[in-house]
C-alpha atoms as a PDB file:
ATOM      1  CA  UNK A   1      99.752  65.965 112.057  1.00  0.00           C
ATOM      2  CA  UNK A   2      99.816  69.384 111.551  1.00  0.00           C
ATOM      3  CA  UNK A   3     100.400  70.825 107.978  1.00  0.00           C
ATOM      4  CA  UNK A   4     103.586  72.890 107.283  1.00  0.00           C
ATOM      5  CA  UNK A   5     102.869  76.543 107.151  1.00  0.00           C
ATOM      6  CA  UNK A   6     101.815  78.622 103.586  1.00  0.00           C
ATOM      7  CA  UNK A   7     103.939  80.737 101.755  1.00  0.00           C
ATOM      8  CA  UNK A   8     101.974  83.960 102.057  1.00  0.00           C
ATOM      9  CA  UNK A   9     101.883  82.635 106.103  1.00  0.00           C
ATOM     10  CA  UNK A  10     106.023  83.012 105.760  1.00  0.00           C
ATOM     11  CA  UNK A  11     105.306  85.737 103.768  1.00  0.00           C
ATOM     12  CA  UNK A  12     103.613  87.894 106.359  1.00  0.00           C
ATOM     13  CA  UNK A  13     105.401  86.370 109.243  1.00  0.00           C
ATOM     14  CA  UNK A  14     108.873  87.962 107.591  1.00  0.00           C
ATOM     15  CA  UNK A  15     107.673  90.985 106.664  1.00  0.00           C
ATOM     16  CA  UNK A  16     106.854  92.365 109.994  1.00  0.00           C
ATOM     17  CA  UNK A  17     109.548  94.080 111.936  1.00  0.00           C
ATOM     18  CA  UNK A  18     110.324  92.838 115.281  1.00  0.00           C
ATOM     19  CA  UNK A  19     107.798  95.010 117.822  1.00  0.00           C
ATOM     20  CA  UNK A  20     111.355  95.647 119.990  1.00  0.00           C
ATOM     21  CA  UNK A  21     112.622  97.543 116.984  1.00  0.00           C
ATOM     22  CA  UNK A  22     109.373  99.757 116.072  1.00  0.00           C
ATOM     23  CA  UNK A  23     108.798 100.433 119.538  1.00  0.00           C
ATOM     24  CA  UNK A  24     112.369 101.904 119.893  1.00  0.00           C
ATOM     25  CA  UNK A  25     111.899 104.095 116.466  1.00  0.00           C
ATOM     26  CA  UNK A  26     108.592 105.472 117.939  1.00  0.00           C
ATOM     27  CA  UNK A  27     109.786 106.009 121.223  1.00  0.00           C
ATOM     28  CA  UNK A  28     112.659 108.098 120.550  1.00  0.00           C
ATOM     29  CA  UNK A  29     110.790 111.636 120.474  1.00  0.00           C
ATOM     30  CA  UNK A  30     108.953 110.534 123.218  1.00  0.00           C
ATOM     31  CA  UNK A  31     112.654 110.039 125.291  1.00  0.00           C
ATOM     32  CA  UNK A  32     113.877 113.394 124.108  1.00  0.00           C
ATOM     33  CA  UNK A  33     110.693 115.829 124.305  1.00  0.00           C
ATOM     34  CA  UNK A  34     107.888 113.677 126.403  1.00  0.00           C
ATOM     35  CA  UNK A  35     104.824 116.553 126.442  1.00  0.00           C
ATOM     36  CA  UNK A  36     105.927 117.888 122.498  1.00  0.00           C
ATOM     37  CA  UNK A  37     106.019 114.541 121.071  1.00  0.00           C
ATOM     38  CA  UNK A  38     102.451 114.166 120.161  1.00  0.00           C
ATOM     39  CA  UNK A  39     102.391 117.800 118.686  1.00  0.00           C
ATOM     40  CA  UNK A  40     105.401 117.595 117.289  1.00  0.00           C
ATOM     41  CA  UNK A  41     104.383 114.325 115.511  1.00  0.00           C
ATOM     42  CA  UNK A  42     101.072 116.311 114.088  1.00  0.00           C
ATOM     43  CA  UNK A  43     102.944 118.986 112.765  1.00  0.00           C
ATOM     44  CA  UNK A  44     105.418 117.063 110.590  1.00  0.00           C
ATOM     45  CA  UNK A  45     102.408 114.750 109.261  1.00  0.00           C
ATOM     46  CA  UNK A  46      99.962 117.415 108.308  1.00  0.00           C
ATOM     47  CA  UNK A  47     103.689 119.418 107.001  1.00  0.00           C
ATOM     48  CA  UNK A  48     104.497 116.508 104.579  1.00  0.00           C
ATOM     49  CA  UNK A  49     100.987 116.528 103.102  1.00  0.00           C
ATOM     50  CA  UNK A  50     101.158 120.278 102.774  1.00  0.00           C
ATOM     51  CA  UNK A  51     104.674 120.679 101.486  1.00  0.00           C
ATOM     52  CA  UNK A  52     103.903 119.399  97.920  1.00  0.00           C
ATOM     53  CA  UNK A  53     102.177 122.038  96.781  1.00  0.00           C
ATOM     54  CA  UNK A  54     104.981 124.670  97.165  1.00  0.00           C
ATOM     55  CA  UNK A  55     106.542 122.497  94.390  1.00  0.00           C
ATOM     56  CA  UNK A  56     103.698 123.504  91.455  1.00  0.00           C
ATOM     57  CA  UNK A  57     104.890 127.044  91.538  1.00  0.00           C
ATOM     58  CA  UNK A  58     108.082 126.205  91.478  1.00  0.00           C
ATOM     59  CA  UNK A  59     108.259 123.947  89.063  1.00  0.00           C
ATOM     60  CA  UNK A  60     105.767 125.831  86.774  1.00  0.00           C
ATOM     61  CA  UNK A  61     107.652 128.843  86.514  1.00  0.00           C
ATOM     62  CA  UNK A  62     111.046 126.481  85.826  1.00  0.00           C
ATOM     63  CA  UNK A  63     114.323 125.940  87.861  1.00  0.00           C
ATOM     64  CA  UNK A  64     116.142 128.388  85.704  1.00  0.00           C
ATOM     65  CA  UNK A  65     118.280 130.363  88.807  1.00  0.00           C
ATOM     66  CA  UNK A  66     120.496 128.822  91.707  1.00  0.00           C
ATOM     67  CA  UNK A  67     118.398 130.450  93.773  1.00  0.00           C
ATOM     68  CA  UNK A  68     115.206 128.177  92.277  1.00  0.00           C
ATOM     69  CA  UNK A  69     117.542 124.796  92.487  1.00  0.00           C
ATOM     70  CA  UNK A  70     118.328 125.359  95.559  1.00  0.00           C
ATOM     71  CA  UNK A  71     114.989 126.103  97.503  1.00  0.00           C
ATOM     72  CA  UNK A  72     113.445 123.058  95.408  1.00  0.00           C
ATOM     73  CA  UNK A  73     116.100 120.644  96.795  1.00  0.00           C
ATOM     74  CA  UNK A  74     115.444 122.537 100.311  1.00  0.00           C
ATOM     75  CA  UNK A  75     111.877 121.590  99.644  1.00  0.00           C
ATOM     76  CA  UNK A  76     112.574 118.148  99.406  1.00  0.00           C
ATOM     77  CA  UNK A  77     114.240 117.958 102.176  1.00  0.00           C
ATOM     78  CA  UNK A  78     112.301 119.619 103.867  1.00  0.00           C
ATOM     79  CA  UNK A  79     109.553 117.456 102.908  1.00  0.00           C
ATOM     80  CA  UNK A  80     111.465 114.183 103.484  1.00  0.00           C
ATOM     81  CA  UNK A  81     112.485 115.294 107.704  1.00  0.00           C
ATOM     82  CA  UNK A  82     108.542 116.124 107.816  1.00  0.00           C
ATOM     83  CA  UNK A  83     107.787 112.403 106.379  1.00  0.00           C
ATOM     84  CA  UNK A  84     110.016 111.028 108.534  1.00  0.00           C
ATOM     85  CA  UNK A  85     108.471 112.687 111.980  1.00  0.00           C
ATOM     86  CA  UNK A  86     105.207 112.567 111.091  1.00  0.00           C
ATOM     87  CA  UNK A  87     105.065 108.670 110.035  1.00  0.00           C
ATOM     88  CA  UNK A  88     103.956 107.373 113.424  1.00  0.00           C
ATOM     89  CA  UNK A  89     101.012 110.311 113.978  1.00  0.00           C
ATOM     90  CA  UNK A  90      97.932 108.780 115.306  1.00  0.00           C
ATOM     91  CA  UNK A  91      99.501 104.941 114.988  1.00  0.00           C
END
């Protein structure tokens, strides 16, 4: 008689996305630019581990103008599009 299975077992087992889901996330730069995917891909990874250190300047000299708000939140978001291409480099 086999034993039920562990909680970390239903644990894990839950936690993984369905591989018909990831494969579609990854797969959509591939569909729209198939030879600039891989490059494209590099770029935004190495970008978001770059991108940070615009912020110490920033932030050390203070967000006192507009003009300082406004390219820190443009850094962010900037930051945040590069995260989100580059998450599946070299997977």
């Amino acid at each position: 008689m086999a034993s039920p299975p562990s909680l970390s077992d239903q644990r894990s087992a839950s936690s993984n996305p369905p591989s018909d889901r990831r494969d579609d996330e990854s797969g959509r730069l591939e569909r729209a630019a198939p030879g600039l995917a891989t490059p494209i891909r590099a770029v935004g990874f190495w970008a978001a581990i770059a991108m940070p250190i615009l912020y110490v300047p920033l932030l050390a000299t203070g967000l006192s103008s507009s003009l300082d708000g406004v390219l820190f939140l443009a850094l962010i978001v900037g930051n945040l599009l590069a995260l989100y291409v580059g998450h599946a480099h070299r997977r």
